[in-house]
N, C-alpha and C. Protein backbone atom coordinates (compact mmCIF):
# COMPACT_ATOMS: atom_id res chain seq x y z
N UNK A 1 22.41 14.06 76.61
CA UNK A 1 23.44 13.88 77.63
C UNK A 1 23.03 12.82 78.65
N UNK A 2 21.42 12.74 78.89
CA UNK A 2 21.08 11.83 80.23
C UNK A 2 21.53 10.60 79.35
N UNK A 3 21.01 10.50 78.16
CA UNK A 3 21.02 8.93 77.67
C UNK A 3 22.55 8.38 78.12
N UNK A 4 23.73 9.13 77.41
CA UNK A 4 25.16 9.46 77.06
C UNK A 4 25.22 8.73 78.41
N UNK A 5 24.69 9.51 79.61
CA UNK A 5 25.23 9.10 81.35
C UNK A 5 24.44 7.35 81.42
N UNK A 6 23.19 7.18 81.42
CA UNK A 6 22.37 6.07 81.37
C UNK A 6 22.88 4.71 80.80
N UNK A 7 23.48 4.84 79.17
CA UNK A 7 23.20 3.97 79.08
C UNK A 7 24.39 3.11 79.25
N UNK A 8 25.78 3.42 79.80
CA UNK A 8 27.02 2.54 80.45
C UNK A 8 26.35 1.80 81.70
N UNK A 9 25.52 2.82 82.73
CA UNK A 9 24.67 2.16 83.39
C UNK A 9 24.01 0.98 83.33
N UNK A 10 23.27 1.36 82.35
CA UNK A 10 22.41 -0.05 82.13
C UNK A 10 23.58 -0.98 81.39
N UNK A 11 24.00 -1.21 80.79
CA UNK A 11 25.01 -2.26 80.06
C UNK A 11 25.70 -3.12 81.47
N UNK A 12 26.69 -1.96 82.54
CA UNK A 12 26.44 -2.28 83.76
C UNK A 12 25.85 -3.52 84.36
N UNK A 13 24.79 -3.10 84.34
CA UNK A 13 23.02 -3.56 84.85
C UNK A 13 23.49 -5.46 84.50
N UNK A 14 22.92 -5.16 83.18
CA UNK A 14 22.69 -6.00 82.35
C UNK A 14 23.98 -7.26 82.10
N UNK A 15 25.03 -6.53 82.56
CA UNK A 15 26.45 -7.68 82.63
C UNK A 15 26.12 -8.40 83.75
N UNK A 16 25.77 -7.58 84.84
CA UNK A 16 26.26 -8.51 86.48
C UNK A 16 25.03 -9.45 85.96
N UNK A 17 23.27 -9.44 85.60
CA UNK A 17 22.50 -10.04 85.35
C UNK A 17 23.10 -11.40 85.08
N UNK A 18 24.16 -11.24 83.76
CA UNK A 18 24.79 -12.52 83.05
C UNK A 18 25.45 -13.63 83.71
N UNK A 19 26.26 -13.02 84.08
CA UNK A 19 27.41 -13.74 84.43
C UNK A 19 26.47 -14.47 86.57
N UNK A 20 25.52 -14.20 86.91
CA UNK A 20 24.80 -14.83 88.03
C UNK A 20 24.86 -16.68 87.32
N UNK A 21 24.33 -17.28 87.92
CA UNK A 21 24.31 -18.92 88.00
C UNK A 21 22.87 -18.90 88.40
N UNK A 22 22.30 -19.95 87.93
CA UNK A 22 21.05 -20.40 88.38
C UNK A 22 21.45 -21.49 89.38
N UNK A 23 20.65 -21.12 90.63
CA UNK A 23 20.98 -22.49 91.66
C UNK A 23 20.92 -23.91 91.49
N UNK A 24 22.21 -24.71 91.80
CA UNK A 24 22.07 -26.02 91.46
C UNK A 24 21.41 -26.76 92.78
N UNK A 25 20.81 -27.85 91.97
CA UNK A 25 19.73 -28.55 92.46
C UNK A 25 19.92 -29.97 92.59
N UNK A 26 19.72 -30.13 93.79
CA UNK A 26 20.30 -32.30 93.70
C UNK A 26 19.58 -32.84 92.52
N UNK A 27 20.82 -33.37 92.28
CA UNK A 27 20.04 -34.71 91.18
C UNK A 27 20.03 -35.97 91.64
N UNK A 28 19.18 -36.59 91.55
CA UNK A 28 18.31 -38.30 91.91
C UNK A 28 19.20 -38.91 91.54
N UNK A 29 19.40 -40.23 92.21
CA UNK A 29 20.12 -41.45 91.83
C UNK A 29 21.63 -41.49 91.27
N UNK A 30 22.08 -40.91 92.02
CA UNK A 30 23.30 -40.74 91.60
C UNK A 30 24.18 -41.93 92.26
N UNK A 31 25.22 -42.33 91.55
CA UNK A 31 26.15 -43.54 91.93
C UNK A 31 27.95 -42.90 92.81
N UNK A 32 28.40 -43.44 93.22
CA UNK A 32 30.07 -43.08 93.34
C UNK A 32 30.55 -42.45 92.21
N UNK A 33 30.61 -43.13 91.42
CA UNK A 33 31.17 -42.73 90.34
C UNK A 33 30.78 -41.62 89.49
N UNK A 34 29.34 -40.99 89.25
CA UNK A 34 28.93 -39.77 89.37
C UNK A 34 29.24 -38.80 90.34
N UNK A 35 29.57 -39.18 91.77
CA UNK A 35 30.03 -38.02 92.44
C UNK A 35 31.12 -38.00 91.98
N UNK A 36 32.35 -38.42 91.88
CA UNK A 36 33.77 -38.48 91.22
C UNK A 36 33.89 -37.57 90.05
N UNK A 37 33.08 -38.32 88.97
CA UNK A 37 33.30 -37.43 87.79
C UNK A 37 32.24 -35.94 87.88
N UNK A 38 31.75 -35.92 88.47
CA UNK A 38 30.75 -34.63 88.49
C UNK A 38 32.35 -33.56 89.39
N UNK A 39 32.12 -34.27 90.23
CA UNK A 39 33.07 -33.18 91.20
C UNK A 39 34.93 -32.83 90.50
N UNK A 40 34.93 -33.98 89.98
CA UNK A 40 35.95 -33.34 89.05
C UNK A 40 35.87 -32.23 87.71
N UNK A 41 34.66 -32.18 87.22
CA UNK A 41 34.33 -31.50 86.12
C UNK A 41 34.28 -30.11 86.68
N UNK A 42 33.03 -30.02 87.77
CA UNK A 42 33.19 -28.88 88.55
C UNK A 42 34.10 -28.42 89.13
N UNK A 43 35.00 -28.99 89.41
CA UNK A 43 36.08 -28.31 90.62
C UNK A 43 36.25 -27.08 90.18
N UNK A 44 36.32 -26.29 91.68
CA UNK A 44 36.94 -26.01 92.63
C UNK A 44 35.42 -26.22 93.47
N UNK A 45 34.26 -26.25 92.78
CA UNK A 45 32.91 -26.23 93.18
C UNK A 45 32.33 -26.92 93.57
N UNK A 46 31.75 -27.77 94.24
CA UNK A 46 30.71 -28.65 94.52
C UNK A 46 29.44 -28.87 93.96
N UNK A 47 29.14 -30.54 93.93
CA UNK A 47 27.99 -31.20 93.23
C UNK A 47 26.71 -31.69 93.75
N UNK A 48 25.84 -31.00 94.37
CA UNK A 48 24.76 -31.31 95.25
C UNK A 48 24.17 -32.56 94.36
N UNK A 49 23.41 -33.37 95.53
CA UNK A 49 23.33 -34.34 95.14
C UNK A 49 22.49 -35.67 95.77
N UNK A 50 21.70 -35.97 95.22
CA UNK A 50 21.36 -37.87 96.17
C UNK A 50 21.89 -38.72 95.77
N UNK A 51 22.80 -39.44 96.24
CA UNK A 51 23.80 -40.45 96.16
C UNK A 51 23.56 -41.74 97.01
N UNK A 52 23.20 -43.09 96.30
CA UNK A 52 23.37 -43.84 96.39
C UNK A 52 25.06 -44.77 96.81
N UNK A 53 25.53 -44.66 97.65
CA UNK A 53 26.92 -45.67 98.39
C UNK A 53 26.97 -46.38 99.15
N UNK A 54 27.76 -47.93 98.68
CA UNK A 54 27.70 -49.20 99.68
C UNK A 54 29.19 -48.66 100.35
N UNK A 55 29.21 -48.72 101.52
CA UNK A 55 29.94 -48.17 102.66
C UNK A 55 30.90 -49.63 102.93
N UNK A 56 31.97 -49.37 102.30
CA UNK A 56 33.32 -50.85 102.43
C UNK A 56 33.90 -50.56 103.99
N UNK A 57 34.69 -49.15 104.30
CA UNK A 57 35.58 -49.12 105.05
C UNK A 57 34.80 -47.72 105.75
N UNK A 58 35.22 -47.84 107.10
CA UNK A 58 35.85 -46.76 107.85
C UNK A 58 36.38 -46.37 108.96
N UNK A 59 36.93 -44.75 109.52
CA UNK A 59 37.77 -44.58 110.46
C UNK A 59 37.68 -43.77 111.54
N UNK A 60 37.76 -43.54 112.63
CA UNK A 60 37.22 -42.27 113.32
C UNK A 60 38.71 -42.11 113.82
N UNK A 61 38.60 -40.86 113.14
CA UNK A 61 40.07 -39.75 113.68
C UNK A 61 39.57 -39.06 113.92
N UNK A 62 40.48 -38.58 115.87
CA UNK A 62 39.83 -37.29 116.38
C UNK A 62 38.44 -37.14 116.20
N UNK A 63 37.47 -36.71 116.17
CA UNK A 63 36.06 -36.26 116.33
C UNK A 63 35.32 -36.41 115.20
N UNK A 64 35.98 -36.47 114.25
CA UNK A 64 35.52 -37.13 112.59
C UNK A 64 35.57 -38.79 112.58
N UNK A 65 34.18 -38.90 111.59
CA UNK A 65 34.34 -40.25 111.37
C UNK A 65 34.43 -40.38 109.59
N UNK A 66 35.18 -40.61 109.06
CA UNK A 66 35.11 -41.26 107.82
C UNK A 66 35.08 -42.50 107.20
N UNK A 67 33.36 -42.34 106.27
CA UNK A 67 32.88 -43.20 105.71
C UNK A 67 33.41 -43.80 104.01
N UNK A 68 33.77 -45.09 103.86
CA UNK A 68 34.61 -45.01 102.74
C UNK A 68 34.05 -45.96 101.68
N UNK A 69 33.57 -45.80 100.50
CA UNK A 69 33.04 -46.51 99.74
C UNK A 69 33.63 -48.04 98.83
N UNK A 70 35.27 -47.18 99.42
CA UNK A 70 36.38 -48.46 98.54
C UNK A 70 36.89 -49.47 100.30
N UNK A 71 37.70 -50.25 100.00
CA UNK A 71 38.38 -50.77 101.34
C UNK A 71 39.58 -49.75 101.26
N UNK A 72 40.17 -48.94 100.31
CA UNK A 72 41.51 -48.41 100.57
C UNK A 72 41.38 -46.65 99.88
N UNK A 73 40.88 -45.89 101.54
CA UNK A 73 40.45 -44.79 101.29
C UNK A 73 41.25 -43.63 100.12
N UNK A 74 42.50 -44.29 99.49
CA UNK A 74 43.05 -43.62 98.16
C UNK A 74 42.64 -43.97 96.73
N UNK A 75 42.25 -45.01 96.76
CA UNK A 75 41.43 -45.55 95.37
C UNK A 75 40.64 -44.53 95.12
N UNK A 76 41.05 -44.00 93.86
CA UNK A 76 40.82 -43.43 92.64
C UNK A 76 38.88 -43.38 92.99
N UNK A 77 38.65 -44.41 92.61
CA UNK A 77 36.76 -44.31 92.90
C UNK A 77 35.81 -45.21 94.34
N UNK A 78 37.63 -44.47 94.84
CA UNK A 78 36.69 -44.47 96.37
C UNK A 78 36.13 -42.51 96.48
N UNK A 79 34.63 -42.61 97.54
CA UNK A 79 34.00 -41.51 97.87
C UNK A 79 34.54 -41.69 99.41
N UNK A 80 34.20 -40.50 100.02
CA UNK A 80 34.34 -40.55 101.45
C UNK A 80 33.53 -39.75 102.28
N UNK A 81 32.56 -40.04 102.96
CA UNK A 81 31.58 -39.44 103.63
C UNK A 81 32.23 -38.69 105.32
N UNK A 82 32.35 -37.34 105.45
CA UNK A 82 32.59 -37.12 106.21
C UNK A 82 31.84 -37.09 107.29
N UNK A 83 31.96 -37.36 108.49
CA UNK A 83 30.47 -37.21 109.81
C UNK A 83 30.94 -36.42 110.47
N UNK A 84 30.49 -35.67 110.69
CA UNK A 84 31.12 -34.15 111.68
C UNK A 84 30.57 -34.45 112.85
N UNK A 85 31.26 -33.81 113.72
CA UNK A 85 31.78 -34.02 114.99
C UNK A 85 29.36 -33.49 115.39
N UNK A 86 29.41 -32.64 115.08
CA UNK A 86 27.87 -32.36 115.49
C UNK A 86 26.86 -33.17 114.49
N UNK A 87 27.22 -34.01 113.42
CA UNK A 87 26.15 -35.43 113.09
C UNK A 87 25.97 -36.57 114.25
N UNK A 88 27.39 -36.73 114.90
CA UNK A 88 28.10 -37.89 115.46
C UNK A 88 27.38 -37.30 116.77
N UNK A 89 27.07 -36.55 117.42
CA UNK A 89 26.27 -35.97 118.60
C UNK A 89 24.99 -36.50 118.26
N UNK A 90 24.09 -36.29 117.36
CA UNK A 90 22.85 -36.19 116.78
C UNK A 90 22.64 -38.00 116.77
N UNK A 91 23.41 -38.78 115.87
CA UNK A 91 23.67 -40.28 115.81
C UNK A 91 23.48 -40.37 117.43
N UNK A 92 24.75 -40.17 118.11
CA UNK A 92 24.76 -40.53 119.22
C UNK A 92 23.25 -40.87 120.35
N UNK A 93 23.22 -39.63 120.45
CA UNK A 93 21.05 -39.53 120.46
C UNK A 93 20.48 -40.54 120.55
N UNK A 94 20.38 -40.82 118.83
CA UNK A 94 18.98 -41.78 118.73
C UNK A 94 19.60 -43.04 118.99
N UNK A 95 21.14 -43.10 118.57
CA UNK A 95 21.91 -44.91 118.53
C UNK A 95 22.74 -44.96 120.08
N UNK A 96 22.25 -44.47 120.88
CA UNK A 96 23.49 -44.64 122.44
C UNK A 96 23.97 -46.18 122.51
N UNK A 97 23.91 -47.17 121.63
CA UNK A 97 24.58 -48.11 122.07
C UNK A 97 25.27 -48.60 120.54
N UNK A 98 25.23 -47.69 119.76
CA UNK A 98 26.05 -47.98 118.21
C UNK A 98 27.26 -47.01 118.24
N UNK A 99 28.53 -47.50 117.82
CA UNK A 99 29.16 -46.49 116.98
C UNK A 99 28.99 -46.14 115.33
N UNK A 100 28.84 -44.88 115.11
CA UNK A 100 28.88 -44.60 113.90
C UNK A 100 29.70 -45.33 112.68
N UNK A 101 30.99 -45.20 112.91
CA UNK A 101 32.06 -45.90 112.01
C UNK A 101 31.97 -47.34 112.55
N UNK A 102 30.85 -47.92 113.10
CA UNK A 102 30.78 -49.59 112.64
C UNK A 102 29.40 -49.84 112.64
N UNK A 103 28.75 -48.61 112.22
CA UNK A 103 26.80 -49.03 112.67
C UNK A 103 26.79 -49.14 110.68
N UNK A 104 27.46 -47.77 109.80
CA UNK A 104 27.38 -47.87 108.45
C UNK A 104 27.92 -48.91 107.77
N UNK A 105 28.72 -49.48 108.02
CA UNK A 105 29.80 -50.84 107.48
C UNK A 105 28.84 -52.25 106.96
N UNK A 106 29.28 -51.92 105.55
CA UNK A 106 28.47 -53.22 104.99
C UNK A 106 27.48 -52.63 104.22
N UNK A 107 26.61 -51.53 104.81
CA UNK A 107 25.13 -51.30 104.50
C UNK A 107 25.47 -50.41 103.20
N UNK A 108 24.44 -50.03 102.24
CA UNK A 108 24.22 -49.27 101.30
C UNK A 108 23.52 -47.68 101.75
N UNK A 109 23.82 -46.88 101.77
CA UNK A 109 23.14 -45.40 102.47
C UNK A 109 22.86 -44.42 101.51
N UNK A 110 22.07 -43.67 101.43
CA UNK A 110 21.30 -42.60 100.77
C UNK A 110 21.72 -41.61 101.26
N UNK A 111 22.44 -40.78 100.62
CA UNK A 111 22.18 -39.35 101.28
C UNK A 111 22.44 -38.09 100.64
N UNK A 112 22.55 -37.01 100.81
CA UNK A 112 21.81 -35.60 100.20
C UNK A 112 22.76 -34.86 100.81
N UNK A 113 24.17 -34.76 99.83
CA UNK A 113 24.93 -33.89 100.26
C UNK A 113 25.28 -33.11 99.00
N UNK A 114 26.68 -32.30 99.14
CA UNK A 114 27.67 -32.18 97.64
C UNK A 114 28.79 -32.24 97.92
N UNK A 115 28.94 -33.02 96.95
CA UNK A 115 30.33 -34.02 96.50
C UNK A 115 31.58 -32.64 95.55
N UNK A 116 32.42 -33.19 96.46
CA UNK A 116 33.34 -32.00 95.90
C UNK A 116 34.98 -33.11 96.38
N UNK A 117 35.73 -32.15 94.94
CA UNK A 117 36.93 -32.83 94.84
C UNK A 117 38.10 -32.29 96.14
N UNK A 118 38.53 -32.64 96.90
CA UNK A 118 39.87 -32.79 97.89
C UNK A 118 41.31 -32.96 97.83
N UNK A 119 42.23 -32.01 97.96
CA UNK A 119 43.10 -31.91 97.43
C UNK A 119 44.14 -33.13 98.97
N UNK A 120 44.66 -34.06 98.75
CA UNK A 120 45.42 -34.38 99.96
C UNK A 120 46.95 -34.50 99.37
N UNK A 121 47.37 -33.67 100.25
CA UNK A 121 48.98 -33.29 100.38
C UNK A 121 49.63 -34.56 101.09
N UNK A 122 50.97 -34.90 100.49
CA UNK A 122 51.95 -35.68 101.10
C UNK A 122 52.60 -35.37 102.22
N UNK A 123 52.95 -35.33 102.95
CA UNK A 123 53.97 -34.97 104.16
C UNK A 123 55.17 -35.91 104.46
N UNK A 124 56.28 -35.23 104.44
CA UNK A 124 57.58 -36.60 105.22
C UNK A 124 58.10 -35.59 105.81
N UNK A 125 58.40 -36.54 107.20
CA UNK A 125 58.90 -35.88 108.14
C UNK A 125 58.69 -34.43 108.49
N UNK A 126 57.27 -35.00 108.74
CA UNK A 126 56.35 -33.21 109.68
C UNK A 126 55.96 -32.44 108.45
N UNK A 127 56.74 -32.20 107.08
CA UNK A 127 56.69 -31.03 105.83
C UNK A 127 55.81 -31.68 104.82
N UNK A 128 54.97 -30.90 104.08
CA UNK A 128 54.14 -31.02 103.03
C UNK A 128 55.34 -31.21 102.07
N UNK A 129 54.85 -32.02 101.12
CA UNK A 129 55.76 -32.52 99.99
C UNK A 129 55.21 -31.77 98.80
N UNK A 130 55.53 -31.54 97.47
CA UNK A 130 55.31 -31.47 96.54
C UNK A 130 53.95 -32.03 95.69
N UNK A 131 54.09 -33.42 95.89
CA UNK A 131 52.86 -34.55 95.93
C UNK A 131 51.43 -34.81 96.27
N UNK A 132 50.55 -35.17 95.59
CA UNK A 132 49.31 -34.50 96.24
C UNK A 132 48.57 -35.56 95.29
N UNK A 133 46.95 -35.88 95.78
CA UNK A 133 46.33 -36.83 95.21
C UNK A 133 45.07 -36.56 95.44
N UNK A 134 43.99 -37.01 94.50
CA UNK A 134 42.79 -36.09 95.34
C UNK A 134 41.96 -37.23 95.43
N UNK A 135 41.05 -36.81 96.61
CA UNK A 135 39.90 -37.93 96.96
C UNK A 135 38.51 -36.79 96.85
N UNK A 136 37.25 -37.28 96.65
CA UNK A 136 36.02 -37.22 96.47
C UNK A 136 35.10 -36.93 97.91
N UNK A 137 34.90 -35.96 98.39
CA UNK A 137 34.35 -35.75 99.75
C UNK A 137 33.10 -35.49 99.41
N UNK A 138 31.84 -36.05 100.48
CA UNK A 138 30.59 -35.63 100.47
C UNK A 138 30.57 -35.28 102.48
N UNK A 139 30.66 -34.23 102.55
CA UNK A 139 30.60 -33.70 104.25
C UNK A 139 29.00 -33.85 104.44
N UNK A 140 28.60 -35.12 105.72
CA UNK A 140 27.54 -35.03 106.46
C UNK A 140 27.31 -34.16 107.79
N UNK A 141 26.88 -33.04 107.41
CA UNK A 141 26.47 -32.17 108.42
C UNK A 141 25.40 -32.49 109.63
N UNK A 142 24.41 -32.62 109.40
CA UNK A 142 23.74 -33.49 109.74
C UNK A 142 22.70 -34.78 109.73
N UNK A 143 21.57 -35.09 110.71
CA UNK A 143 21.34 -36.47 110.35
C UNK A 143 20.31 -36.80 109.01
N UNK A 144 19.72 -35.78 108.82
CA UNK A 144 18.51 -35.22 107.79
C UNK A 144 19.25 -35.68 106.87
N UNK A 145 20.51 -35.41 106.54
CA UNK A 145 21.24 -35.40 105.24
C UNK A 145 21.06 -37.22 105.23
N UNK A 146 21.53 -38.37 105.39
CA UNK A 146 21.53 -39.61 105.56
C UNK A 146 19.64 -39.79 105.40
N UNK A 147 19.51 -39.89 104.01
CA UNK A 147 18.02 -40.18 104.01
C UNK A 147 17.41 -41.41 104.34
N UNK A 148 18.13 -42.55 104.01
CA UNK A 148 18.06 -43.98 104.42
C UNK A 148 18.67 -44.98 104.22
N UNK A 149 19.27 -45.96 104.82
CA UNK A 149 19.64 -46.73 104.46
C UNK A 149 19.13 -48.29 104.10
N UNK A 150 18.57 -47.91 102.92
CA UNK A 150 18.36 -48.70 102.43
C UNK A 150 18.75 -49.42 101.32
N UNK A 151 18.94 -50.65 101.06
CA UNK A 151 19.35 -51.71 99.95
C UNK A 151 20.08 -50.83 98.99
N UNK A 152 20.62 -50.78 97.62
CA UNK A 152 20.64 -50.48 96.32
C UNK A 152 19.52 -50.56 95.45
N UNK A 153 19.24 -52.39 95.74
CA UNK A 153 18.16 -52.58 94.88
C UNK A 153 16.39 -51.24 95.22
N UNK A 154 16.47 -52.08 96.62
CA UNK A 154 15.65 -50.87 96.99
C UNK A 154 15.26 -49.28 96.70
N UNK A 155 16.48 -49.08 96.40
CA UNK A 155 16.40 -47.37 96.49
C UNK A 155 16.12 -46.91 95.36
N UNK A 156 16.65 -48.26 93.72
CA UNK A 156 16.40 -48.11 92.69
C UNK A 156 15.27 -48.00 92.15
N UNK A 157 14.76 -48.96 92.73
CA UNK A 157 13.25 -49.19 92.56
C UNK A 157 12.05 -47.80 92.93
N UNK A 158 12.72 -47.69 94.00
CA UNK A 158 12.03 -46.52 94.87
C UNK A 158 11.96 -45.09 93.66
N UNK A 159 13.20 -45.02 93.18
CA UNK A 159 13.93 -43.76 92.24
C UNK A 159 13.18 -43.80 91.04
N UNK A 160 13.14 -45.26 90.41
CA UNK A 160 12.15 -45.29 89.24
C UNK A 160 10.70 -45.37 89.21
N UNK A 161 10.19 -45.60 90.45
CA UNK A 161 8.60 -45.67 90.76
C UNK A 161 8.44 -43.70 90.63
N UNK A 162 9.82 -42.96 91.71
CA UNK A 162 9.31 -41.80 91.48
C UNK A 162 9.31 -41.04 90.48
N UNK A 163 10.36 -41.53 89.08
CA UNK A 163 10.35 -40.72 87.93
C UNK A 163 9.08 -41.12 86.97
N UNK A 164 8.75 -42.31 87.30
CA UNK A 164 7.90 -42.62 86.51
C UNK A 164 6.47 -41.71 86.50
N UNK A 165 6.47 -41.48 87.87
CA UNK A 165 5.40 -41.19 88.46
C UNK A 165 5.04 -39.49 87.92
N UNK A 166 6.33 -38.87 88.21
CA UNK A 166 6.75 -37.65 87.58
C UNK A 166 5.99 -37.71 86.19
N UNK A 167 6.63 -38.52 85.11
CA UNK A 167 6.40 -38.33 83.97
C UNK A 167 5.32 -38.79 83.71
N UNK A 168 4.46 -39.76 84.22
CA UNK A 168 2.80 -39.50 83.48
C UNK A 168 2.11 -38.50 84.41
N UNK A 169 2.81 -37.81 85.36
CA UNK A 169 2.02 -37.04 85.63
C UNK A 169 1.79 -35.46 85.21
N UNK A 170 2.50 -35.45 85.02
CA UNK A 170 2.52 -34.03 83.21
C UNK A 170 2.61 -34.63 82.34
N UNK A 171 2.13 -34.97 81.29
CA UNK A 171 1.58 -35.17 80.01
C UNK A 171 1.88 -33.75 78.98
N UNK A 172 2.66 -33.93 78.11
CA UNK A 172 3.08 -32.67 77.30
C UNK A 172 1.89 -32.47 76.69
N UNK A 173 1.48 -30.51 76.11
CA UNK A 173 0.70 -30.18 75.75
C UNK A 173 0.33 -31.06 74.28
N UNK A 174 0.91 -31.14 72.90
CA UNK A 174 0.30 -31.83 72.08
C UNK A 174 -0.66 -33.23 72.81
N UNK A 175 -0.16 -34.05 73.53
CA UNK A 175 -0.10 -35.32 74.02
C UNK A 175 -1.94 -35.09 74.87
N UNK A 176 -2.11 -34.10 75.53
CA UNK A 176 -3.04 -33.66 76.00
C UNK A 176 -4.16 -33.35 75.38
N UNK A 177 -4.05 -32.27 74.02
CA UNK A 177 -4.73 -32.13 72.96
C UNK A 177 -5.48 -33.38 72.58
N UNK A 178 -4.60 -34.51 72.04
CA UNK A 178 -5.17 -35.35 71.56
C UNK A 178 -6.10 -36.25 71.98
N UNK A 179 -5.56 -36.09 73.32
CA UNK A 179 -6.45 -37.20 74.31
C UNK A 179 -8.12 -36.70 74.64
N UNK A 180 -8.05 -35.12 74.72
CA UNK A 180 -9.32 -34.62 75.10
C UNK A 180 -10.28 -34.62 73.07
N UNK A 181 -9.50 -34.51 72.12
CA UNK A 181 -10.36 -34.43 70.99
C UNK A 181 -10.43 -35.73 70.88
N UNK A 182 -10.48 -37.19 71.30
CA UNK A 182 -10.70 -38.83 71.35
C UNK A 182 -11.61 -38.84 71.85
């Protein structure tokens, strides 16, 4: 009879186990166009991430500043970096004589967010329309997140010195074997 009671229990158990997610983890060197298609694959979810973007356009509405990777923030493989009202405090700080939405313009920037797809609604005359189009958001919370701005070329270089570095530095077990019986 205990088993009879037990073992729906454990089956129980053993479902919620399944169906958990292993935590996702930024991935290196990522382009625009990887946040785009990543965040579309995932949707409704978000794509953590280090992302490489040359910064074309942007706008400060109300207390937000948005950073835009295309000149015309609806293009399809434009990204858009949001700066929240408490990054733009933090900026403020260290840059008291820069604005944000004209200090990024031009430059290429690094940063460590997740990229997730945005649903934007039409409106005419005051009412949401039917119509809807989506853009690519990476929300900068704060300044930590903006790792550097540095070059493209730069950052590439930087990205492949560190994988490289990665990979001779574990040496797979056969690979090891051989080297110590030489």
């Amino acid at each position: 009879m205990k088993v009879v009671l037990l073992y729906p229990l454990l089956l129980a158990t053993l479902a919620g186990c399944a169906v958990q997610q292993a935590p996702l983890y930024a991935k290196p060197g990522l382009t625009a166009w990887d946040a785009i298609v990543m965040s579309e694959q995932s949707a409704p979810e978000s794509v953590p991430g280090v992302f490489s973007l040359q910064i074309k356009n942007a706008a400060k509405i109300g207390d937000v500043v948005y950073l835009n990777t295309e000149y015309d923030y609806r293009d399809r493989r434009n990204v858009t970096l949001v700066l929240t009202p408490k990054l733009l405090k933090e900026f403020a700080a260290s840059y008291p004589d820069q604005q944000a939405d004209q200090y990024f313009l031009g430059r290429t920037i690094v940063v460590n967010g997740a990229a997730s797809r945005q649903t934007i609604w039409f409106f005419s005359q005051g009412k949401p329309t039917e119509k809807y189009y989506f853009q690519t958001h990476i929300p900068i919370w704060y300044a930590g997140q903006i790792l550097s701005p540095l070059t493209a070329k730069a950052y590439w270089q930087q990205n492949k010195k560190a994988s490289e570095q990665s990979f001779t530095a574990e040496p797979t077990a056969p690979q090891k074997a051989t080297t110590e019986q030489e």
